[in-house]
Protein backbone atom coordinates (compact mmCIF):
# COMPACT_ATOMS: atom_id res chain seq x y z
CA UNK A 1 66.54 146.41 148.90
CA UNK A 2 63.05 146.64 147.39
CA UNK A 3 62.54 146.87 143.43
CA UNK A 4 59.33 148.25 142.33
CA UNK A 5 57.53 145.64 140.14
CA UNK A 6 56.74 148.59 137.56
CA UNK A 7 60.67 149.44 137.29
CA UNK A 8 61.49 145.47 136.61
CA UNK A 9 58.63 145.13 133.90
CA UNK A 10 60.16 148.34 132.73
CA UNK A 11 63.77 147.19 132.21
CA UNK A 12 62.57 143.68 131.18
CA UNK A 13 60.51 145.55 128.36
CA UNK A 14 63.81 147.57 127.65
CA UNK A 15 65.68 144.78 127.91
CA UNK A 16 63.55 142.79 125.10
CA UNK A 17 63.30 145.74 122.87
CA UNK A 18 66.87 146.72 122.79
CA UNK A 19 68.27 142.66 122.81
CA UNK A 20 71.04 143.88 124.61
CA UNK A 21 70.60 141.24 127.05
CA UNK A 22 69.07 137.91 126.27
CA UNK A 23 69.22 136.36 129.83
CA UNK A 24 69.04 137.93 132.74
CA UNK A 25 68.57 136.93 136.56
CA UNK A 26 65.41 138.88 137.90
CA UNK A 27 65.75 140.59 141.17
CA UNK A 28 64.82 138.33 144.12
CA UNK A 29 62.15 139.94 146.60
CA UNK A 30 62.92 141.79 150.10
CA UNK A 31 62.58 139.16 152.53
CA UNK A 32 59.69 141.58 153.99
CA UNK A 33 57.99 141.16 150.42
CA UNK A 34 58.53 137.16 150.18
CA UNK A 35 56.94 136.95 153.80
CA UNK A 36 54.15 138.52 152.37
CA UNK A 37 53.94 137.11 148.85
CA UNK A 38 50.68 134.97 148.29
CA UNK A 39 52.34 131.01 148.87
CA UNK A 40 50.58 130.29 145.57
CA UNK A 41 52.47 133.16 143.61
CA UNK A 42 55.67 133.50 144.02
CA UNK A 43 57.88 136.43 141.78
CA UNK A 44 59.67 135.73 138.28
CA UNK A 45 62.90 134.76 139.27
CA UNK A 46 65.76 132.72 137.79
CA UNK A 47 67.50 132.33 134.80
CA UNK A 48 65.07 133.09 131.81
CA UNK A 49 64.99 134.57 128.42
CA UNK A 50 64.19 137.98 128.43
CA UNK A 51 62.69 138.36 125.36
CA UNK A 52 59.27 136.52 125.89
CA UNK A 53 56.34 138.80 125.41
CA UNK A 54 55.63 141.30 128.19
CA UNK A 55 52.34 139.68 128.90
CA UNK A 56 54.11 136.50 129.81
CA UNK A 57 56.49 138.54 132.16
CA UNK A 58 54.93 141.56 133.94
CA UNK A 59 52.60 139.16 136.62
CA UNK A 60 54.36 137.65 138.81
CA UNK A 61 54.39 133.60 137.88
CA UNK A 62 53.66 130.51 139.97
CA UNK A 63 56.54 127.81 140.24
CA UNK A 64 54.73 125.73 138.24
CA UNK A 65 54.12 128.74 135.61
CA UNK A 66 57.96 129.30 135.53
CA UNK A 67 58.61 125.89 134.74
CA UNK A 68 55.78 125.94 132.13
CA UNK A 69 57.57 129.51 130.39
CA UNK A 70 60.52 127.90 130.23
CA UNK A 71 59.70 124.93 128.67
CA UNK A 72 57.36 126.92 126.10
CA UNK A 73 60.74 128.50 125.47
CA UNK A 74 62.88 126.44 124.78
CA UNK A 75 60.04 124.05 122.29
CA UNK A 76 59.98 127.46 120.34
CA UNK A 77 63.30 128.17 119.62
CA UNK A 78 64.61 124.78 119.46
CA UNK A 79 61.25 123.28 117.28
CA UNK A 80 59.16 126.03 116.31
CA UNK A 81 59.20 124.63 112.79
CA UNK A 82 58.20 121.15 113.76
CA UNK A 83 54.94 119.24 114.01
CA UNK A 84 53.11 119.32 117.21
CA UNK A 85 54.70 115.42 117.64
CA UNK A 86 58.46 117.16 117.16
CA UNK A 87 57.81 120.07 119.57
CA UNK A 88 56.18 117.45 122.26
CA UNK A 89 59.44 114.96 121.46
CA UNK A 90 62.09 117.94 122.03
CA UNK A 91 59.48 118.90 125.39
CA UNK A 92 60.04 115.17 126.59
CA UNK A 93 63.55 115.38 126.42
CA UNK A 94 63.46 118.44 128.62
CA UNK A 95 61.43 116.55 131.04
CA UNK A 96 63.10 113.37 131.28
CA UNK A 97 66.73 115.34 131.73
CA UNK A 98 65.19 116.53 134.77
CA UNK A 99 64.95 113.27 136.15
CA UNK A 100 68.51 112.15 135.10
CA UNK A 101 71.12 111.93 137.54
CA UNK A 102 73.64 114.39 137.06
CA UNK A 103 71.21 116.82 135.63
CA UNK A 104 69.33 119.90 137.29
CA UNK A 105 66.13 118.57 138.48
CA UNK A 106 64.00 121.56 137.43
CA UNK A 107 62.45 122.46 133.57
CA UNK A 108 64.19 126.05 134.09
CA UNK A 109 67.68 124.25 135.30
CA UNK A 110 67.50 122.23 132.57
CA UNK A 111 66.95 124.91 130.18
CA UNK A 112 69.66 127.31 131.10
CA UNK A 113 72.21 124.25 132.42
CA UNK A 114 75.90 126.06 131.50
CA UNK A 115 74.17 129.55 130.37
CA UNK A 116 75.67 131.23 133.25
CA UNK A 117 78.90 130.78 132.14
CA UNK A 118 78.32 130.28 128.02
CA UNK A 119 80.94 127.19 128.13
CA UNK A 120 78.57 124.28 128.14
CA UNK A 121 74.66 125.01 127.04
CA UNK A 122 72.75 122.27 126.36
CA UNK A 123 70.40 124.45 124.33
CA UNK A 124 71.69 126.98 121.44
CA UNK A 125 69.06 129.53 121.95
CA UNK A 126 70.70 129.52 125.82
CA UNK A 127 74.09 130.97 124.75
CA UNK A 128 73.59 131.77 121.15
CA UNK A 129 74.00 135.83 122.31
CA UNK A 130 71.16 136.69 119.35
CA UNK A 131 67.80 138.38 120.24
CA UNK A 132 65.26 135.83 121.70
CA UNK A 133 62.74 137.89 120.95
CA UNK A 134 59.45 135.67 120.48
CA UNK A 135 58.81 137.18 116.93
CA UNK A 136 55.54 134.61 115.83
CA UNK A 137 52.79 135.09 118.49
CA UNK A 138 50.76 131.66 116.65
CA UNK A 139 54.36 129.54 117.42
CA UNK A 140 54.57 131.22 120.73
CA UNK A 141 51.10 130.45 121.52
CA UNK A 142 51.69 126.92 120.29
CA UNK A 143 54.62 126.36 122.62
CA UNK A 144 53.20 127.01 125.30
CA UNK A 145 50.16 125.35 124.48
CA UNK A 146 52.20 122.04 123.69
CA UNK A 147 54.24 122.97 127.00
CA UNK A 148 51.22 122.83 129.21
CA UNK A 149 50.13 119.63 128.13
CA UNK A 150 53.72 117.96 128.29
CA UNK A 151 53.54 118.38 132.09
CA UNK A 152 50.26 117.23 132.28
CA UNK A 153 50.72 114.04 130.50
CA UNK A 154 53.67 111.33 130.43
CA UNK A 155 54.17 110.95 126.66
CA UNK A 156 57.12 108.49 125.27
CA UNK A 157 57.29 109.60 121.67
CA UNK A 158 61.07 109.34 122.11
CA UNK A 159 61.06 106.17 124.56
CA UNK A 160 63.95 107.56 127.05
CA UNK A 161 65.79 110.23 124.87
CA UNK A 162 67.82 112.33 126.80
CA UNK A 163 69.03 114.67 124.16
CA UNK A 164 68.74 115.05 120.44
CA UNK A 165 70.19 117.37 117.26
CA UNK A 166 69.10 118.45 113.95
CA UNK A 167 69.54 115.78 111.46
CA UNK A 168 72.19 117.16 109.36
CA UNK A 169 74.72 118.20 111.97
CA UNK A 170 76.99 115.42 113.41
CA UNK A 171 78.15 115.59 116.46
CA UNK A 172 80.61 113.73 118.22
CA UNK A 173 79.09 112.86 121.59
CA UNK A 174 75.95 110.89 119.17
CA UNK A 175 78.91 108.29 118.75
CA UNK A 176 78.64 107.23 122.50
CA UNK A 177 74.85 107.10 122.76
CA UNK A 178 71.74 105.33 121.66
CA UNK A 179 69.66 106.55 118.74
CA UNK A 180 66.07 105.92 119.69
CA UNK A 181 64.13 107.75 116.77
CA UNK A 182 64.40 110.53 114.96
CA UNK A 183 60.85 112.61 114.62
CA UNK A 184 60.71 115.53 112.07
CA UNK A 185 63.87 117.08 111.77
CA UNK A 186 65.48 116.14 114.93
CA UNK A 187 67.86 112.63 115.77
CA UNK A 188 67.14 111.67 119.55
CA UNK A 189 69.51 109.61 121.73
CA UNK A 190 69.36 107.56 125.11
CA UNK A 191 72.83 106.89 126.97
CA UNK A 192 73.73 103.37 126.36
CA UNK A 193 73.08 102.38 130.12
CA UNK A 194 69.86 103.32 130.07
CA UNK A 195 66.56 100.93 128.42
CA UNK A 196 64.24 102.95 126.69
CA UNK A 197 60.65 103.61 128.10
């Protein structure tokens, strides 16, 4: 079955305007059309929000570019409000989960770990069932500005963290971890087998 690219922007548009679905699972390509997809380009696919602006969804994204969108996603609705140091901390977290055992080992898998079945998201925004509607084009811009340049450089503002909170909730599972630092408005955390960066 072949999807015409017009009639997924279309519903992905509809989708964003209406926020009656917040994640969805684009349609995978005929394997006629993947033969003949560029190597370089391959289609939008996988769990993301569907609420990102149109012009970040309509082309078709490289790998890399879907790992990039949903990075810039998640630094804007889980630090949108923070210095460019707080969005890049919460970003480094995202990157080093992907190299923890146990974890998925992609930025996207990462992201969306447990949204499939709302029991166990690692991110809010993920499960949340609110419009993720990218509302402020400069913090949008921003995120995936700061996005780009996390996986471009290795930076260790949070020496190892694997996961963080705000400051004034408390939850349980900070009892059986590390606290490394805490940057803006955010507490980060190593496991306690691990040695910081």
């Amino acid at each position: 079955m072949s999807v015409a690219p017009a009639r997924v922007a279309r519903f992905l548009r509809l989708a964003a305007a209406t926020g009656f679905i917040t994640l969805i699972v684009a349609l995978a390509p005929s394997p006629i059309e993947a033969a003949t997809a560029k190597s370089h380009s391959l289609p939008l696919k996988g769990t993301l929000s569907a609420n990102v602006p149109d012009s970040d969804i309509t082309a078709p994204l490289s790998a890399p570019g879907r790992e990039r969108l949903c990075l810039a996603t998640a630094i804007y609705f889980e630090a949108r409000g923070e210095s460019e140091r707080g969005q890049m901390a919460v970003a480094e977290v995202i990157l080093a989960r992907t190299r923890t055992e146990g974890r998925p080992t992609t930025i996207c898998g990462v992201v969306y770990e447990g949204a499939r079945h709302h029991t166990d998201c690692q991110f809010s925004f993920a499960c949340n069932h609110k419009s993720h509607a990218t509302r402020e084009r400069k913090s949008w811009d921003r995120a995936k500005q700061i996005a780009a340049a996390a996986m471009q450089t290795h930076s260790t503002i949070v020496k190892g963290a694997t996961s963080f909170h705000l400051a004034s909730a408390h939850p349980r599972w900070a009892l059986h971890m590390v606290r490394v630092c805490r940057v803006g408005t955010h507490i980060f955390y190593r496991p306690r087998h691990t040695h910081a960066l």
